[in-house]
PDB file of N, CA and C in Angstrom:
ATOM      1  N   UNK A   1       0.838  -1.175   0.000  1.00  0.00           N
ATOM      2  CA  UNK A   1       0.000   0.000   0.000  1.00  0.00           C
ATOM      3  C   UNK A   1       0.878   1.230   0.000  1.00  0.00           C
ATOM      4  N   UNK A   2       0.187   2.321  -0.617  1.00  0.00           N
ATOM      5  CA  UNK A   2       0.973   3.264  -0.720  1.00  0.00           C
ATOM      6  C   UNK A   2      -0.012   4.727  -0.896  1.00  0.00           C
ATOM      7  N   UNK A   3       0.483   5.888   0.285  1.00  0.00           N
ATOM      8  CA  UNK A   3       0.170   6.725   0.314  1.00  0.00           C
ATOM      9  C   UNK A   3       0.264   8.179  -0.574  1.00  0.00           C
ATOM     10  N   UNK A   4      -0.063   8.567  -1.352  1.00  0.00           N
ATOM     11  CA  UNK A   4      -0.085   8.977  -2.632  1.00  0.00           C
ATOM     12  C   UNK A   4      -0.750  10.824  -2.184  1.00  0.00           C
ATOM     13  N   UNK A   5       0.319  11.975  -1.361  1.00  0.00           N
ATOM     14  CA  UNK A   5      -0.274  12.893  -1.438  1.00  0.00           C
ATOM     15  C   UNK A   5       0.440  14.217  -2.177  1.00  0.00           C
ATOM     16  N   UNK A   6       1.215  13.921  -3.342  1.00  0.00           N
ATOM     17  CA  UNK A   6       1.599  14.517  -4.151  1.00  0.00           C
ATOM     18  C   UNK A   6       2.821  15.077  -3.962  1.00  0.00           C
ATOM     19  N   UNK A   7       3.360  14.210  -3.235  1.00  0.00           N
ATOM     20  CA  UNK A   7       4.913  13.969  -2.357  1.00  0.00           C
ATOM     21  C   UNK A   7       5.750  14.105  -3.661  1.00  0.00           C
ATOM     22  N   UNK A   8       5.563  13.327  -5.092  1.00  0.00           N
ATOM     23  CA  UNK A   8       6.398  13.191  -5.810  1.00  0.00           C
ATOM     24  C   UNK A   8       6.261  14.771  -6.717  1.00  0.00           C
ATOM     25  N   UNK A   9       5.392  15.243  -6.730  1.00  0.00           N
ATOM     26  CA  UNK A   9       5.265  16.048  -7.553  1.00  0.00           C
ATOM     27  C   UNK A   9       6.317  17.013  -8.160  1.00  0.00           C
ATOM     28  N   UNK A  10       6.347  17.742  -8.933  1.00  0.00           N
ATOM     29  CA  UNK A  10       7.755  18.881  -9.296  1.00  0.00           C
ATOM     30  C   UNK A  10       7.617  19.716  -8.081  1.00  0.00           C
ATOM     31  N   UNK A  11       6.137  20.038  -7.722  1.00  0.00           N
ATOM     32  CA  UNK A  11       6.488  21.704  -6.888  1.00  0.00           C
ATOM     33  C   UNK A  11       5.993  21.092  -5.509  1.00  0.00           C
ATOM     34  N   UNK A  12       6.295  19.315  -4.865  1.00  0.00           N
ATOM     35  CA  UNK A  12       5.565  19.365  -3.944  1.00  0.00           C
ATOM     36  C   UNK A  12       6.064  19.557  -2.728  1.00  0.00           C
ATOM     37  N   UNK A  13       5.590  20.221  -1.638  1.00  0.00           N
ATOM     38  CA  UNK A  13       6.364  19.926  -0.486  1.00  0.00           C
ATOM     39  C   UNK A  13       6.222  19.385   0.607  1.00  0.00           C
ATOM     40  N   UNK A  14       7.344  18.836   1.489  1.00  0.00           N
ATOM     41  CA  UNK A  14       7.674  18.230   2.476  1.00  0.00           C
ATOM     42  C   UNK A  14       6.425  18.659   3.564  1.00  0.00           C
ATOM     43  N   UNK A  15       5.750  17.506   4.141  1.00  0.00           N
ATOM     44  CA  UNK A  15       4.677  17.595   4.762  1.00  0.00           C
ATOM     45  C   UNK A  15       4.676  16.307   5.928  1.00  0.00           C
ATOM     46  N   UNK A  16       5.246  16.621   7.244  1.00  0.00           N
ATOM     47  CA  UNK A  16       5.969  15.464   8.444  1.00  0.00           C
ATOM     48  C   UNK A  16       4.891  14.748   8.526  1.00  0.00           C
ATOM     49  N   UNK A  17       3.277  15.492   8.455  1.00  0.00           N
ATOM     50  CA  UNK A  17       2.109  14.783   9.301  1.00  0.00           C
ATOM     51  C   UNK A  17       1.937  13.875   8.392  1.00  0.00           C
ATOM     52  N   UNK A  18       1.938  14.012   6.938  1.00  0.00           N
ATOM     53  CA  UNK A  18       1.585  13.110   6.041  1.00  0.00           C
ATOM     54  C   UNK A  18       2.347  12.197   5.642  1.00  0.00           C
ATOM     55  N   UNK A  19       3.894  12.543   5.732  1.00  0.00           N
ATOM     56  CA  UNK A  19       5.237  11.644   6.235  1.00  0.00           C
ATOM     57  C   UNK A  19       5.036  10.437   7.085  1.00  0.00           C
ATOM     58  N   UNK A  20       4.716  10.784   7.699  1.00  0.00           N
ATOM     59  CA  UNK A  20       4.142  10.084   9.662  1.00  0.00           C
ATOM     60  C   UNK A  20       3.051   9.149   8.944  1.00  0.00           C
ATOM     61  N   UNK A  21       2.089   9.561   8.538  1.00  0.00           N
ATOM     62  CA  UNK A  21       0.651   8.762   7.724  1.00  0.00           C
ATOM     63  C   UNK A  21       1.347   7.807   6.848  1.00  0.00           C
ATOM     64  N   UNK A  22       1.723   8.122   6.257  1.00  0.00           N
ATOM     65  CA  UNK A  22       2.727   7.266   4.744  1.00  0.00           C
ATOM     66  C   UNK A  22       3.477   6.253   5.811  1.00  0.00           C
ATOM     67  N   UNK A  23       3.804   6.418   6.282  1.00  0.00           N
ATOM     68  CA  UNK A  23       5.017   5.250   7.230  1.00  0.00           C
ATOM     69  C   UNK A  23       4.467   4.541   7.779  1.00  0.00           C
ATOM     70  N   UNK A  24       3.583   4.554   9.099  1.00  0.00           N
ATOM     71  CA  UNK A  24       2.389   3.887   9.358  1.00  0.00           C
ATOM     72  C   UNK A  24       1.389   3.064   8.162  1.00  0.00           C
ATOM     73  N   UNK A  25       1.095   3.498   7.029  1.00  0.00           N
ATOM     74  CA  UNK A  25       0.284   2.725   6.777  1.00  0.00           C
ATOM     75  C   UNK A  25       1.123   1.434   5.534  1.00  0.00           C
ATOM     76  N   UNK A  26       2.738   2.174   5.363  1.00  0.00           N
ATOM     77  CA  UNK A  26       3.644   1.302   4.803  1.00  0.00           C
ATOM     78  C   UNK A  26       3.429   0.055   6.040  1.00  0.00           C
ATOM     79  N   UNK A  27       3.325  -0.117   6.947  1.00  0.00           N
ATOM     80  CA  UNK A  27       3.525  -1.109   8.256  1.00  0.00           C
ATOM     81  C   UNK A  27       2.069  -2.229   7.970  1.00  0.00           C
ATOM     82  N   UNK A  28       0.994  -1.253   7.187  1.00  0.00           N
ATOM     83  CA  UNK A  28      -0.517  -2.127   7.995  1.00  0.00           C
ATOM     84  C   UNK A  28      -0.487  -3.433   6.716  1.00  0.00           C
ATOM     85  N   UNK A  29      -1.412  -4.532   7.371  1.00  0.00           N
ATOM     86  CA  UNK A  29      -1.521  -5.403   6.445  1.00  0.00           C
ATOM     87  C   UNK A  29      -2.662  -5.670   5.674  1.00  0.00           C
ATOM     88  N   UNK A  30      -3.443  -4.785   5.122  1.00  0.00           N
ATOM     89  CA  UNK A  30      -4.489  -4.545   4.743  1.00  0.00           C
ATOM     90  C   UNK A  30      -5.396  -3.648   4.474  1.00  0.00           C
ATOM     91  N   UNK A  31      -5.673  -3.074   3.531  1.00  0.00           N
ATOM     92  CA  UNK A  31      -6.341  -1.985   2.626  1.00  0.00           C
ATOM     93  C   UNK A  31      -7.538  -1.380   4.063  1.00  0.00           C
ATOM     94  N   UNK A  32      -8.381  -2.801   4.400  1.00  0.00           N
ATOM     95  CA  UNK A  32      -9.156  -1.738   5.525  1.00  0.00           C
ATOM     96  C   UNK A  32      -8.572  -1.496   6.939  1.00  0.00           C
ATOM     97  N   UNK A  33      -6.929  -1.712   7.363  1.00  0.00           N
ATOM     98  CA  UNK A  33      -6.643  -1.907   8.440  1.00  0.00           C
ATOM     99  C   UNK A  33      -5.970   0.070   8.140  1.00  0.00           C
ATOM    100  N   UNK A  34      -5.422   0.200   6.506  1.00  0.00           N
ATOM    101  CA  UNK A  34      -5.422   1.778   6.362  1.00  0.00           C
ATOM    102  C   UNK A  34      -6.273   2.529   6.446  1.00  0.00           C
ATOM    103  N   UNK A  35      -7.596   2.220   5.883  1.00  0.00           N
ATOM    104  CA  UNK A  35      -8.340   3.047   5.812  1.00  0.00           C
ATOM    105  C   UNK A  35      -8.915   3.353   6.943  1.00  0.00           C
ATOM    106  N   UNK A  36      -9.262   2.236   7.922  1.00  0.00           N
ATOM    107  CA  UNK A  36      -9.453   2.707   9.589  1.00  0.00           C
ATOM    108  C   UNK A  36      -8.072   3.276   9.964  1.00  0.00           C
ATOM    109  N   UNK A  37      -7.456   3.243   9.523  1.00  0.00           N
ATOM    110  CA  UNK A  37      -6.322   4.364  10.506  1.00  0.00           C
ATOM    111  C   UNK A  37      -6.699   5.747  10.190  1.00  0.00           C
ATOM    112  N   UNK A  38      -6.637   5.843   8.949  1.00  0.00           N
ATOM    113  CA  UNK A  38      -7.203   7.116   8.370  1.00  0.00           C
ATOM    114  C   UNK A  38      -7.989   7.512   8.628  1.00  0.00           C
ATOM    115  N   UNK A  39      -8.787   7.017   8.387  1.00  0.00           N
ATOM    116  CA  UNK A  39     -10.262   7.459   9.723  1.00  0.00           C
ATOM    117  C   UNK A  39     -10.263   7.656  11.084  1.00  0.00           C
ATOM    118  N   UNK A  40      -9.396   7.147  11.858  1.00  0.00           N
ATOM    119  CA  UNK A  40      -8.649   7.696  13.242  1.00  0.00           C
ATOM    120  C   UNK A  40      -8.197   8.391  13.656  1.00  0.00           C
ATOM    121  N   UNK A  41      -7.364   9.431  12.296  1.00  0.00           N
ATOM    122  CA  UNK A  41      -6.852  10.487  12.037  1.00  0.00           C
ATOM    123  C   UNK A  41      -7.624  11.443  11.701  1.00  0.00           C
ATOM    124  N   UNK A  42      -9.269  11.269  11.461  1.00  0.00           N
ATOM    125  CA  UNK A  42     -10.025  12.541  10.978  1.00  0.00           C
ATOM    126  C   UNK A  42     -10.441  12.749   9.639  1.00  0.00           C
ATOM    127  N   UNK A  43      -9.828  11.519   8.598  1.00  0.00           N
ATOM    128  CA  UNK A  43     -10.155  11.440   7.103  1.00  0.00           C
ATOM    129  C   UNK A  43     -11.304  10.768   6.737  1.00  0.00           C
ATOM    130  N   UNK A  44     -12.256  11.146   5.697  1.00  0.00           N
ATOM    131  CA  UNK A  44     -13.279  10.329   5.117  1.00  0.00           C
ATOM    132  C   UNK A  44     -12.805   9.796   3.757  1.00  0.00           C
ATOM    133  N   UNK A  45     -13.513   9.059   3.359  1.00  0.00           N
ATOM    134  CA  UNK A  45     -13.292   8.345   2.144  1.00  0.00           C
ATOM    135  C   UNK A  45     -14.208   9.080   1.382  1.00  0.00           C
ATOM    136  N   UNK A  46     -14.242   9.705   0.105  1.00  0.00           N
ATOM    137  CA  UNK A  46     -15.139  10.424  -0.451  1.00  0.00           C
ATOM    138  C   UNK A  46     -15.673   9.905  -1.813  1.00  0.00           C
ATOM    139  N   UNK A  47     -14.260   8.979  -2.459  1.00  0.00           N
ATOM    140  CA  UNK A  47     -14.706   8.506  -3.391  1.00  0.00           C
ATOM    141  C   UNK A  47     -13.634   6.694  -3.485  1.00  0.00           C
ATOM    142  N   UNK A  48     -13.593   6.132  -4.796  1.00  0.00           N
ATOM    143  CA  UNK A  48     -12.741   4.884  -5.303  1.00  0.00           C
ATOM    144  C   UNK A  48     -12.863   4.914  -6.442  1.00  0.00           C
ATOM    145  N   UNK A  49     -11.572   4.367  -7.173  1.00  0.00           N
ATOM    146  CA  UNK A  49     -11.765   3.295  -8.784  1.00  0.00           C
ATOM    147  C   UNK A  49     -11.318   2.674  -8.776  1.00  0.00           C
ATOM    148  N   UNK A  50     -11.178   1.798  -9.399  1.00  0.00           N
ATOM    149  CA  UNK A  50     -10.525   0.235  -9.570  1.00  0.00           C
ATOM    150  C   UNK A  50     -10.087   0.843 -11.183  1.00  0.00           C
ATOM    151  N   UNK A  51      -8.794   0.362 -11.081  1.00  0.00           N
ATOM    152  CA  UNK A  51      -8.469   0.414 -12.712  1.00  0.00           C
ATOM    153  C   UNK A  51      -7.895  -1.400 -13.183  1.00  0.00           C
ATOM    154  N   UNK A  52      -8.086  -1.788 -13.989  1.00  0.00           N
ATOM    155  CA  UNK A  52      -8.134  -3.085 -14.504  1.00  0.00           C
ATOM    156  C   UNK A  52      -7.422  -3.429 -15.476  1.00  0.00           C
ATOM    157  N   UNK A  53      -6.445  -4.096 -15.965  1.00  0.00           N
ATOM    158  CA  UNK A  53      -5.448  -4.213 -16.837  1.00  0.00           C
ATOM    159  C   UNK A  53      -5.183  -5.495 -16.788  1.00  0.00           C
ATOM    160  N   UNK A  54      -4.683  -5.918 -18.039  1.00  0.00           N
ATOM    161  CA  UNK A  54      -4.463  -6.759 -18.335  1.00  0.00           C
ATOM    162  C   UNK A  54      -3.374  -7.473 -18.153  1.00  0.00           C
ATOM    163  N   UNK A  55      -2.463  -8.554 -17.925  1.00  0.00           N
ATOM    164  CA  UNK A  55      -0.952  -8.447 -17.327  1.00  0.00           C
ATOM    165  C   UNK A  55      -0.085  -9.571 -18.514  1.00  0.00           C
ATOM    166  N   UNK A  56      -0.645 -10.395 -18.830  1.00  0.00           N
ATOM    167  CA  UNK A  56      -0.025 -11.343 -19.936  1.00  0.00           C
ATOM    168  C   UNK A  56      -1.037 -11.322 -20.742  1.00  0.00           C
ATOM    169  N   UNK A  57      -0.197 -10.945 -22.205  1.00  0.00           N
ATOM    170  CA  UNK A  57      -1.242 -11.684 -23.259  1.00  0.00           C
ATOM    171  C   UNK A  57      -1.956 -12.739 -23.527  1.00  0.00           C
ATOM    172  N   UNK A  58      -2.656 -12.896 -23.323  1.00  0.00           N
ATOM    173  CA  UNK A  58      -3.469 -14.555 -23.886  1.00  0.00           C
ATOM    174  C   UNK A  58      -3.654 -15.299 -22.617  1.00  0.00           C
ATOM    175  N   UNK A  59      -3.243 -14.796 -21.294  1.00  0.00           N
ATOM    176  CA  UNK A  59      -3.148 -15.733 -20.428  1.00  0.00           C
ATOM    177  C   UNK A  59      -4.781 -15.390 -19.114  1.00  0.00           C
ATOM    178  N   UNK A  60      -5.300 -14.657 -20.109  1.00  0.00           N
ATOM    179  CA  UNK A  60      -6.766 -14.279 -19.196  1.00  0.00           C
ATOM    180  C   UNK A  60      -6.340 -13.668 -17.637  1.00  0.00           C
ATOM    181  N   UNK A  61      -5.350 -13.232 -17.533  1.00  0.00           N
ATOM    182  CA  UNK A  61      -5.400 -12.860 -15.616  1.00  0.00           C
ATOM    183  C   UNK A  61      -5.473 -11.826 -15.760  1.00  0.00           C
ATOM    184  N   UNK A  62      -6.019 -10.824 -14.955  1.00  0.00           N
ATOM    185  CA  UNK A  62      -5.878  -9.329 -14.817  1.00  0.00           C
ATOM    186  C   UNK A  62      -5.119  -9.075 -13.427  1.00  0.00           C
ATOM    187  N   UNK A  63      -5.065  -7.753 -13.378  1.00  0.00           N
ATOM    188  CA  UNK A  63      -4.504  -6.929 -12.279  1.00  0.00           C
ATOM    189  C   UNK A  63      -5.506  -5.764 -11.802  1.00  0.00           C
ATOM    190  N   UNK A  64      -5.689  -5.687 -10.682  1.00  0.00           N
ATOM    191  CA  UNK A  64      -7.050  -4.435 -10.499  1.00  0.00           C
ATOM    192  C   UNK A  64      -5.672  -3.516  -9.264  1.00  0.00           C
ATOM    193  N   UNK A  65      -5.830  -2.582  -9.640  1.00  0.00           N
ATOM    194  CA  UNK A  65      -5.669  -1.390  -8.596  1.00  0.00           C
ATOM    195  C   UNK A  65      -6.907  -0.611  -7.787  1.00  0.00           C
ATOM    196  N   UNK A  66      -6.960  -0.593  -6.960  1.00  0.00           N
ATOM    197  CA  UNK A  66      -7.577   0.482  -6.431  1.00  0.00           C
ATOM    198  C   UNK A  66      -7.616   1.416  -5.685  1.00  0.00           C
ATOM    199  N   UNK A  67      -7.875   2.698  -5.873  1.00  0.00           N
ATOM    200  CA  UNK A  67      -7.492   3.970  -5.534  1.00  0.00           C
ATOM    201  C   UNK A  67      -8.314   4.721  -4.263  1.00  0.00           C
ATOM    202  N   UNK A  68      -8.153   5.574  -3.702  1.00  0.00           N
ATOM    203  CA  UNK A  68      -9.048   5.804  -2.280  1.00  0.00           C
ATOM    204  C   UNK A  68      -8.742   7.127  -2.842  1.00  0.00           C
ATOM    205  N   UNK A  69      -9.628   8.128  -2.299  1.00  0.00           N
ATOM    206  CA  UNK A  69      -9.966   9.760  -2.342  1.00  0.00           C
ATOM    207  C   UNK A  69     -10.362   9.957  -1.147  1.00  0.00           C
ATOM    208  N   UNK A  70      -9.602  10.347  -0.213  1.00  0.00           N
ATOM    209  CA  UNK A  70      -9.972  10.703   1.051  1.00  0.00           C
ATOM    210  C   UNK A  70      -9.692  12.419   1.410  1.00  0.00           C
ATOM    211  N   UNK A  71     -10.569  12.692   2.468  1.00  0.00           N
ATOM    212  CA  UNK A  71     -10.384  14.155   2.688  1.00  0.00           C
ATOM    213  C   UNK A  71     -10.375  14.469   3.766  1.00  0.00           C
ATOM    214  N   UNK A  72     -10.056  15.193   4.875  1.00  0.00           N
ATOM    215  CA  UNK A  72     -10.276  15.350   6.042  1.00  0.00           C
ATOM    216  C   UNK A  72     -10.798  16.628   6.322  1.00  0.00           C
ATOM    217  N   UNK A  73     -12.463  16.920   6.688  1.00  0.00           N
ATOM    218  CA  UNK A  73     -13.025  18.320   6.704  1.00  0.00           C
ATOM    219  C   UNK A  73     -12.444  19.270   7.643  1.00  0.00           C
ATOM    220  N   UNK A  74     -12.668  20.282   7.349  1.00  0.00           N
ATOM    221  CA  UNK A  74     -12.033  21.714   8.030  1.00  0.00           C
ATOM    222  C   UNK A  74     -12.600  22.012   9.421  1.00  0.00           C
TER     223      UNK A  74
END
């Protein structure tokens, strides 16, 4: 799992609390064991997609990702 808050970006910057979030949920073993953390922290889930791809030709298996949109209100 991986915490995705625009850390990589060209203009992004260094942010400890979300540092701290990212490290912790590198540790959890399971998609809802993050998302209840996150939610412990004050975040909602607002939206998801699953994106779906294909991984070998001809060999019928896919790969699904799925994405979380979370927000934490003001």
């Amino acid at each position: 799992m991986e915490l995705d808050y625009g850390q990589q970006a060209k203009d992004g910057t260094p942010n400890s609390e979300m540092q701290q979030a990212s490290t912790a949920i590198g540790k959890l073993k399971s998609v809802i064991a993050a998302l209840n953390y996150l939610s412990s922290q004050g975040w909602e889930c607002v939206g998801f997609n699953s994106i779906i791809s294909k991984v070998a030709s001809g060999s019928g298996y896919t790969d699904a990702q799925t994405g979380y949109l979370m927000r934490r209100p003001k």
